[in-house]
Protein backbone atom coordinates (compact mmCIF):
# COMPACT_ATOMS: atom_id res chain seq x y z
CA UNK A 1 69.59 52.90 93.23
CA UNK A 2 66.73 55.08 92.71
CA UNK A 3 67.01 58.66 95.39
CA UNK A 4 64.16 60.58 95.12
CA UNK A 5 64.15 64.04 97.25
CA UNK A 6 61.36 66.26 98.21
CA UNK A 7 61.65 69.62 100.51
CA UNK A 8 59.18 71.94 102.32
CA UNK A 9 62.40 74.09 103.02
CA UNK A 10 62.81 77.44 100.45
CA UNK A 11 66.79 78.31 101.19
CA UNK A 12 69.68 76.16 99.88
CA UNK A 13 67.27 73.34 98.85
CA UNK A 14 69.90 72.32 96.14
CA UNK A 15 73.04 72.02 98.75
CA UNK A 16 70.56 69.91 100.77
CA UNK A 17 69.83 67.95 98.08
CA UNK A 18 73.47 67.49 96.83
CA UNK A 19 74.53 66.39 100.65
CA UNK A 20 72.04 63.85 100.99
CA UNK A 21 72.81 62.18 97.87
CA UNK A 22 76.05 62.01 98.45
CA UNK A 23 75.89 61.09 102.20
CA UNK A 24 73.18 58.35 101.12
CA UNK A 25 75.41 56.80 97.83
CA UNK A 26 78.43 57.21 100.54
CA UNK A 27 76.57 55.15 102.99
CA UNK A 28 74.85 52.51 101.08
CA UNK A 29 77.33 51.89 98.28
CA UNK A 30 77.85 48.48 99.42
CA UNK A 31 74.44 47.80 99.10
CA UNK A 32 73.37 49.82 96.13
CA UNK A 33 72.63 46.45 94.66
CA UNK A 34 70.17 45.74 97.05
CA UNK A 35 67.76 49.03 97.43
CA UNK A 36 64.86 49.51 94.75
CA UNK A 37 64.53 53.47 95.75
CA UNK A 38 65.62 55.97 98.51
CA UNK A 39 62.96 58.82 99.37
CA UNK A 40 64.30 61.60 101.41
CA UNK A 41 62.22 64.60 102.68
CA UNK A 42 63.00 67.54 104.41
CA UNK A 43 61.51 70.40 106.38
CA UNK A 44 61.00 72.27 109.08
CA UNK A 45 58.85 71.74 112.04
CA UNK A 46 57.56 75.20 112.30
CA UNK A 47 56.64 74.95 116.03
CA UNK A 48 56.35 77.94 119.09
CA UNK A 49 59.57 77.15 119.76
CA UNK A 50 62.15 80.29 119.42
CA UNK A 51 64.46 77.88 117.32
CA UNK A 52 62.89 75.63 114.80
CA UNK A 53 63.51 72.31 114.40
CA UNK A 54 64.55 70.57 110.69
CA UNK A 55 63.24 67.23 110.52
CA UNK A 56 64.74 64.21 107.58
CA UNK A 57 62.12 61.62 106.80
CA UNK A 58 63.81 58.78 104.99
CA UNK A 59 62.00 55.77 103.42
CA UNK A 60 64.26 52.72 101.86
CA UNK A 61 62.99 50.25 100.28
CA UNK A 62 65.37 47.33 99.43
CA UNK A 63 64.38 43.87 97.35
CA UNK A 64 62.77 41.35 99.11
CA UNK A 65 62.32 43.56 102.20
CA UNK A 66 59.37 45.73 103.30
CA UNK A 67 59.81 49.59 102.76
CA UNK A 68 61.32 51.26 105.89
CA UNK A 69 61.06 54.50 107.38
CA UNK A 70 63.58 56.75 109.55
CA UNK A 71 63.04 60.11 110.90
CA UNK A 72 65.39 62.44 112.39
CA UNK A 73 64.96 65.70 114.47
CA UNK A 74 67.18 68.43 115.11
CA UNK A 75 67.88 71.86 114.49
CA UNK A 76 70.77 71.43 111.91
CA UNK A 77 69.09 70.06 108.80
CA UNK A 78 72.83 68.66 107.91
CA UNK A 79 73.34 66.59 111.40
CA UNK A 80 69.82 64.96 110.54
CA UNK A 81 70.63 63.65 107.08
CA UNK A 82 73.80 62.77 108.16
CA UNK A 83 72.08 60.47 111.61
CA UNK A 84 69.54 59.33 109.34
CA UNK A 85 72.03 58.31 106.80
CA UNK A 86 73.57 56.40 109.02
CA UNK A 87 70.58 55.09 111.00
CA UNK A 88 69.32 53.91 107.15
CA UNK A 89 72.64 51.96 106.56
CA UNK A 90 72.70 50.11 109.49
CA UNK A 91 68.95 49.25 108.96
CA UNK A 92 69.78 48.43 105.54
CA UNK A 93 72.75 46.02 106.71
CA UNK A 94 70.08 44.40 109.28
CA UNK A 95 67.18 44.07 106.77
CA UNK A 96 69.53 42.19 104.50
CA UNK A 97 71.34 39.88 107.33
CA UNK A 98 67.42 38.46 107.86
CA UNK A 99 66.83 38.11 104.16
CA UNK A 100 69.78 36.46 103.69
CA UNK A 101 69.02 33.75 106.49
CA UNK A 102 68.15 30.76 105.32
CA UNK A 103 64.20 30.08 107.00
CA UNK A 104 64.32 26.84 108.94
CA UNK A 105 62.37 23.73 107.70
CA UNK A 106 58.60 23.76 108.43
CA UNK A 107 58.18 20.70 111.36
CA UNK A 108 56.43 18.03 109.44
CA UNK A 109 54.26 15.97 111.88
CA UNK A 110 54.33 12.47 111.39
CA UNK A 111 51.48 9.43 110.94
CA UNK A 112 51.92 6.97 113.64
């Protein structure tokens, strides 16, 4: 499983860094198998607003699946990996249940 992290933010960049990949290995170590890369960003919104808001941008790609993409708001940059983790497992899990299905048989008309 390929993570690849990138950051707009200047302070504790390496703690982020070091929670998401272990929130994200956590998370998907079922499926590590399964994903070709994990690209997390993270930043902050830089708005009016008195408190700024830290957004997590997460795009998984797994095999056989189109590349995903989850995003996350809120003003602790921790609570957004940790939703997005979670939203990217259970995306993962789904992704995987409708590779997994056999496709049904094409109808084949028939010559009278």
């Amino acid at each position: 499983m390929d993570i690849r992290f990138q950051t707009a933010m200047t302070c504790a960049d390496v703690e982020l860094a070091e929670h998401a990949f272990r929130m994200f290995l956590f998370r998907l170590q079922d499926q590590s198998n399964q994903v070709d890369y994990i690209e997390i960003k993270l930043g902050n919104s830089g708005g009016r607003r008195f408190q700024k808001d830290s957004y997590c941008i997460v795009s998984v790609k797994l095999h056989d699946a189109p590349a995903s993409t989850v995003v996350d708001i809120g003003t602790n940059v921790y609570n957004a990996i940790d939703r997005a983790s979670d939203r990217v497992c259970r995306l993962a899990q789904a992704q995987m249940r409708l590779v997994d299905r056999p496709r049904s048989a094409q109808p084949v008309a028939l010559a009278a």
